[in-house]
PDB file of N, CA and C in Angstrom:
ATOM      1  N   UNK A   1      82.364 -84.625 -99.424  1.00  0.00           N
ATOM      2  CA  UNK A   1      82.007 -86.021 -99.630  1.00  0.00           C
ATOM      3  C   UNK A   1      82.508 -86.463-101.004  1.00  0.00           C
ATOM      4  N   UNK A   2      83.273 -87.744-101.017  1.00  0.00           N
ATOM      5  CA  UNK A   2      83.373 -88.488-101.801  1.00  0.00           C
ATOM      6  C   UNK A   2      82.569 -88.713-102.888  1.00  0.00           C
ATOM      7  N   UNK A   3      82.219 -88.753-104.199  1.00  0.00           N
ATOM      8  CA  UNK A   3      80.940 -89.323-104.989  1.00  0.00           C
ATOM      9  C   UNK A   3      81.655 -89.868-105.837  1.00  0.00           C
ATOM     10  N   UNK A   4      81.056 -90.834-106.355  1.00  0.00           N
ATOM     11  CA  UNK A   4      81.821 -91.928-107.663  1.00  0.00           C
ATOM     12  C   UNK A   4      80.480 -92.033-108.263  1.00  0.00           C
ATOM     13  N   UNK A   5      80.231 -92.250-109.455  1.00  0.00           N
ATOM     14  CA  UNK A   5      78.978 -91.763-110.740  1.00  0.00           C
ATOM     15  C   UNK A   5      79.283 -93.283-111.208  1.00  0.00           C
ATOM     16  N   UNK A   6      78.250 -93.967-111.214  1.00  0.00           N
ATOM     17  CA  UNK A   6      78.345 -95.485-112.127  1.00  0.00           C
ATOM     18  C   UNK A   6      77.100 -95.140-113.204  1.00  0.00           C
ATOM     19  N   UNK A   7      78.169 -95.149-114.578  1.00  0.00           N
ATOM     20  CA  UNK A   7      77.496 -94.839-115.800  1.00  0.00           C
ATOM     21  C   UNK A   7      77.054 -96.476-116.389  1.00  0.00           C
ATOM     22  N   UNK A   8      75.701 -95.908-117.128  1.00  0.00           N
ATOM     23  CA  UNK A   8      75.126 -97.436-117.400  1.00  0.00           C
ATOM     24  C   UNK A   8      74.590 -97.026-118.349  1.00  0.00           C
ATOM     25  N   UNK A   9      73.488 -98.335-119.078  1.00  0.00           N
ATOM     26  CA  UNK A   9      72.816 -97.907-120.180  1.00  0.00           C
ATOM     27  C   UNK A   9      73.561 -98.273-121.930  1.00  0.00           C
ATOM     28  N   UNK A  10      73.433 -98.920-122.057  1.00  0.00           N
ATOM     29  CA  UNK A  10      74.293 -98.998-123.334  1.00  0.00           C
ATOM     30  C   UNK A  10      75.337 -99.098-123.959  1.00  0.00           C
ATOM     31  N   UNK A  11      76.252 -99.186-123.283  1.00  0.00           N
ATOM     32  CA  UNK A  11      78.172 -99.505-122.588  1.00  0.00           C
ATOM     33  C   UNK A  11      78.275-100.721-123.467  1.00  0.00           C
ATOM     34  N   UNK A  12      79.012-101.030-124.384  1.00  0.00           N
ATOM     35  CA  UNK A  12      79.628-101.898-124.846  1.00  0.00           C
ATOM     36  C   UNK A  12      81.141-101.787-125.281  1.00  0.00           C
ATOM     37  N   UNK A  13      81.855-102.778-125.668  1.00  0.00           N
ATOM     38  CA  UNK A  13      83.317-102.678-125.645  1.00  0.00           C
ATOM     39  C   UNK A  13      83.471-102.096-126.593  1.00  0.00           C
ATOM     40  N   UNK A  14      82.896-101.564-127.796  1.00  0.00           N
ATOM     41  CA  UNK A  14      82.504-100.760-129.023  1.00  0.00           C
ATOM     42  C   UNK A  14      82.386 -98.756-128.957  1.00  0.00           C
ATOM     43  N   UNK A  15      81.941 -99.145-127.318  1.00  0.00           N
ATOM     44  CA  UNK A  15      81.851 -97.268-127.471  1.00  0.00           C
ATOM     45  C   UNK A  15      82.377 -96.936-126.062  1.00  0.00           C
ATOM     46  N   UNK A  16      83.122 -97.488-125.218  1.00  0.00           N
ATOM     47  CA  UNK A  16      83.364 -97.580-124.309  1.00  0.00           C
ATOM     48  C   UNK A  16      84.640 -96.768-124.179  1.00  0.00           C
ATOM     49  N   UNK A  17      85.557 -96.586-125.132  1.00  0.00           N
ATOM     50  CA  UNK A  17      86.786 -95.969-125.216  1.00  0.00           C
ATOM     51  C   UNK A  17      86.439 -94.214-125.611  1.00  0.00           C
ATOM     52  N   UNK A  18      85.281 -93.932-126.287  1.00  0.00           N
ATOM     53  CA  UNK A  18      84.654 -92.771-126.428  1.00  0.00           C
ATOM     54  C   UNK A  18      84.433 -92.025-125.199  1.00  0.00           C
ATOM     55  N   UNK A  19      83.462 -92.887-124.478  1.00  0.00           N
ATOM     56  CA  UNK A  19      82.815 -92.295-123.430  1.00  0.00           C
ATOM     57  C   UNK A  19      83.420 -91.775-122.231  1.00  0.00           C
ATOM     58  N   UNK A  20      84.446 -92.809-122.129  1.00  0.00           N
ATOM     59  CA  UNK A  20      85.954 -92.703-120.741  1.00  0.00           C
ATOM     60  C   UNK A  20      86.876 -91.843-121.072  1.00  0.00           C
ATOM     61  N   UNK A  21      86.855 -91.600-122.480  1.00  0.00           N
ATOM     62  CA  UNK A  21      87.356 -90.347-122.511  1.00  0.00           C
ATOM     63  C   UNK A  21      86.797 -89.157-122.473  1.00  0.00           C
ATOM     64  N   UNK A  22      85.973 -89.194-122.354  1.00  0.00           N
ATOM     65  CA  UNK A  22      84.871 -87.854-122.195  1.00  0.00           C
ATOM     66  C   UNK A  22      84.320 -87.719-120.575  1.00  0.00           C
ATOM     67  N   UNK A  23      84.323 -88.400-119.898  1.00  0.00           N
ATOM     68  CA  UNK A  23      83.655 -88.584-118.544  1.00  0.00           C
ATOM     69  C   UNK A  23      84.879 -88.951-117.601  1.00  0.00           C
ATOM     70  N   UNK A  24      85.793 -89.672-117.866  1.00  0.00           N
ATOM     71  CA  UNK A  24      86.452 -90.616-116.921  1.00  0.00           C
ATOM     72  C   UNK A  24      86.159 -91.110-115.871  1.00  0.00           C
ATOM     73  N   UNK A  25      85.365 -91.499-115.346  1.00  0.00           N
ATOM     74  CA  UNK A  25      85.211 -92.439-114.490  1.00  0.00           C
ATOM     75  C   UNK A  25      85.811 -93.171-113.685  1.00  0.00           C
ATOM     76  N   UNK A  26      85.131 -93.452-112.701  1.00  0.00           N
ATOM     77  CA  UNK A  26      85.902 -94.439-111.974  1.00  0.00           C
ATOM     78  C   UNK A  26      85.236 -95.698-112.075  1.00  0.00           C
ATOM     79  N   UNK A  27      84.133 -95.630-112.566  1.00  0.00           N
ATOM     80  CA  UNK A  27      83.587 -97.149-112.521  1.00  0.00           C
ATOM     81  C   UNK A  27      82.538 -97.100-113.289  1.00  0.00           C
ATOM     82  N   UNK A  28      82.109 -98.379-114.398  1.00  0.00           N
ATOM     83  CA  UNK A  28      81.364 -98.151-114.717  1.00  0.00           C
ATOM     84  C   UNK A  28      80.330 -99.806-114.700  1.00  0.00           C
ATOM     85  N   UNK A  29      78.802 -99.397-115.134  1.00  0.00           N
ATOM     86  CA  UNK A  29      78.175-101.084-115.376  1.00  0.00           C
ATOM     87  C   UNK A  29      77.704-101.425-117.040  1.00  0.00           C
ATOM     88  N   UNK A  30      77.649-102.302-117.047  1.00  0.00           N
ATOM     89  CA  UNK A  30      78.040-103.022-118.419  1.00  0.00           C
ATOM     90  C   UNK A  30      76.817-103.761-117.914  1.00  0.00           C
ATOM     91  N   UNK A  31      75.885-104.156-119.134  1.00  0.00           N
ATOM     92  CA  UNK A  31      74.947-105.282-119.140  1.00  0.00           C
ATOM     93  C   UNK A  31      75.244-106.115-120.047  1.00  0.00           C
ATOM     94  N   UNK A  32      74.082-106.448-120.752  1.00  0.00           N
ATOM     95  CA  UNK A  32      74.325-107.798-121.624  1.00  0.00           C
ATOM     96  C   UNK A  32      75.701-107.720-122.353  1.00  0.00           C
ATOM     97  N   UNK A  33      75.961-106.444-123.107  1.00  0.00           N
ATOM     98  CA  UNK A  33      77.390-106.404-123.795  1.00  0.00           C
ATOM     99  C   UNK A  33      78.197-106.993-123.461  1.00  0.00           C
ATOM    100  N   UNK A  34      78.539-107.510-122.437  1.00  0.00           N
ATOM    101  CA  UNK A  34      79.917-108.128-121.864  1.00  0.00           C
ATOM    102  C   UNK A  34      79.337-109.504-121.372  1.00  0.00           C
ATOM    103  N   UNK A  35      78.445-110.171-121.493  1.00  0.00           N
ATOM    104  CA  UNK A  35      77.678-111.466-121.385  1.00  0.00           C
ATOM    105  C   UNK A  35      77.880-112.263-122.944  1.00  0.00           C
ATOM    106  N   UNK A  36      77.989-113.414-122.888  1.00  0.00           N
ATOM    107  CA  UNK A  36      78.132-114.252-123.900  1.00  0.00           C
ATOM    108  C   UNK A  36      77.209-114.358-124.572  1.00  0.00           C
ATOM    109  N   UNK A  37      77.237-114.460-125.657  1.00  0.00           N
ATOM    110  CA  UNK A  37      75.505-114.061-126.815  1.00  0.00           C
ATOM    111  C   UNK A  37      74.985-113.116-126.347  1.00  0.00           C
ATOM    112  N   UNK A  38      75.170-111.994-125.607  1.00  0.00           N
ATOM    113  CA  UNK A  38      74.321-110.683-125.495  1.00  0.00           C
ATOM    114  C   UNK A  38      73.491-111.568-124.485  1.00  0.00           C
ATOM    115  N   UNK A  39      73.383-112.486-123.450  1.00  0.00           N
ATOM    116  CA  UNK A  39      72.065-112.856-123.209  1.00  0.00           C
ATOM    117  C   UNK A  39      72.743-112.995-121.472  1.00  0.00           C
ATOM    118  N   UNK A  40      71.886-112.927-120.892  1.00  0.00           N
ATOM    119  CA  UNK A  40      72.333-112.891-118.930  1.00  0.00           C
ATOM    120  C   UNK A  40      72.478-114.148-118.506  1.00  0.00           C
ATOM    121  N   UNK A  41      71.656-115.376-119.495  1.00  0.00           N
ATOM    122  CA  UNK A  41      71.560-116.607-118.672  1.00  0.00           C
ATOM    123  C   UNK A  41      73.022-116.993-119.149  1.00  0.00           C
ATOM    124  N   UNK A  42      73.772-116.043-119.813  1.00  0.00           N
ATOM    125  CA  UNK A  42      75.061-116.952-120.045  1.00  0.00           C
ATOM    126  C   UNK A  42      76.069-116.408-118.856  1.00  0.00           C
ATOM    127  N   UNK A  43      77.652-116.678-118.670  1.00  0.00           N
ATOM    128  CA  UNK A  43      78.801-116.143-118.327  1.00  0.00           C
ATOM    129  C   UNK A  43      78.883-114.333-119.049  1.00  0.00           C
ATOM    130  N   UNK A  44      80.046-113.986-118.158  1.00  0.00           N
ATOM    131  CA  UNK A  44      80.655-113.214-118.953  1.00  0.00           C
ATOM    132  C   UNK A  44      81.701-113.352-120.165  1.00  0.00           C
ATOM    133  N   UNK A  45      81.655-112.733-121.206  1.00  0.00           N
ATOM    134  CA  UNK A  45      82.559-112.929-122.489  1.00  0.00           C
ATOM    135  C   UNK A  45      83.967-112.644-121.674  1.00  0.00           C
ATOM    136  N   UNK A  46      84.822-113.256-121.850  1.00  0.00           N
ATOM    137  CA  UNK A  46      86.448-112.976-121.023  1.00  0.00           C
ATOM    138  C   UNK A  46      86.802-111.781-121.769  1.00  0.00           C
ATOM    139  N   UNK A  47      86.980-111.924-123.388  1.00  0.00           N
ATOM    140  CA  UNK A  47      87.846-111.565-124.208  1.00  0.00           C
ATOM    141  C   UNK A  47      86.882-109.780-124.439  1.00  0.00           C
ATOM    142  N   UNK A  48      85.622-109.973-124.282  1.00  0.00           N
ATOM    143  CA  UNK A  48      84.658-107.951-124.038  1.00  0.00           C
ATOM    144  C   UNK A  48      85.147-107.791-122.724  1.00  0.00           C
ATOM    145  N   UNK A  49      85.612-108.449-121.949  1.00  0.00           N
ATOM    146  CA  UNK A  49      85.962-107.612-120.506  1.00  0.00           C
ATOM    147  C   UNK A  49      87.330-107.302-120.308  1.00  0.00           C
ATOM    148  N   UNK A  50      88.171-108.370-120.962  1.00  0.00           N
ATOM    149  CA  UNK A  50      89.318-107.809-121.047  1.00  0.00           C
ATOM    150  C   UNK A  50      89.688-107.087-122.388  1.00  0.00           C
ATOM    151  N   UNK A  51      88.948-106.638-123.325  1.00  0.00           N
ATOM    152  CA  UNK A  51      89.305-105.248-124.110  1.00  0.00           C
ATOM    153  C   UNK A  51      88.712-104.001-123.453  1.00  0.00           C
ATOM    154  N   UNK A  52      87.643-103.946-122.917  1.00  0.00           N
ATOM    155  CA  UNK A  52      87.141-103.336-121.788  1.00  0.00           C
ATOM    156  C   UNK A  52      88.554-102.531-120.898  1.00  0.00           C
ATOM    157  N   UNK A  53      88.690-103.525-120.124  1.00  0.00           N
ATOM    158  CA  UNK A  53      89.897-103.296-119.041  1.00  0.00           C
ATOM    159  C   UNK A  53      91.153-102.387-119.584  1.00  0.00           C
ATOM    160  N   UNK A  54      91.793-103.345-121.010  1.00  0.00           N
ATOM    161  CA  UNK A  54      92.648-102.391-121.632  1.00  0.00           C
ATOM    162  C   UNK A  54      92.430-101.127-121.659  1.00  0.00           C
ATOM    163  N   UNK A  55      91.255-100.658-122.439  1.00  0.00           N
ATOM    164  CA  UNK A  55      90.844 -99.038-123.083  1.00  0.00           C
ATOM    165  C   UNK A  55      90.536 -98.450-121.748  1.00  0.00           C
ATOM    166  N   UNK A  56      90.224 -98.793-120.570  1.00  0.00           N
ATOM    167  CA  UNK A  56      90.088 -97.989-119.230  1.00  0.00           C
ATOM    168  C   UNK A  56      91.134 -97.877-118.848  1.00  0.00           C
ATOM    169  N   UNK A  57      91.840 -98.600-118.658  1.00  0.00           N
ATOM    170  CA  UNK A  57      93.185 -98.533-118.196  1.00  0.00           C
ATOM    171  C   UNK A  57      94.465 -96.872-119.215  1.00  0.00           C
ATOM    172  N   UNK A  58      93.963 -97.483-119.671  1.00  0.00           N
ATOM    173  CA  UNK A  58      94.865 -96.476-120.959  1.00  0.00           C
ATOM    174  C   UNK A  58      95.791 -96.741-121.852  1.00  0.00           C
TER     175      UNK A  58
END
């Protein structure tokens, strides 16, 4: 069987290049960090998801 691990918990675009290199992943969840002002009632920040994307990518 297939398993894919979705790592959570504290993920920001700040430690995110650490961790993917240590785990690699295939997927991971992001909370407020990647939300505009840290806060849920907003959007997502474009510019934390796409530095995000870069450092996963490689």
């Amino acid at each position: 069987m297939d398993q894919k691990l979705c790592l959570s918990s504290g993920l920001t675009p700040y430690n995110i290049k650490e961790i993917h290199d240590a785990v690699q992943a295939d997927n991971y969840h992001f909370g407020k960090a990647v939300r505009i002002d840290n806060d849920f009632k907003y959007g997502f920040d474009k510019a934390s998801m796409e530095q995000i994307k870069q450092i996963v990518k490689g």
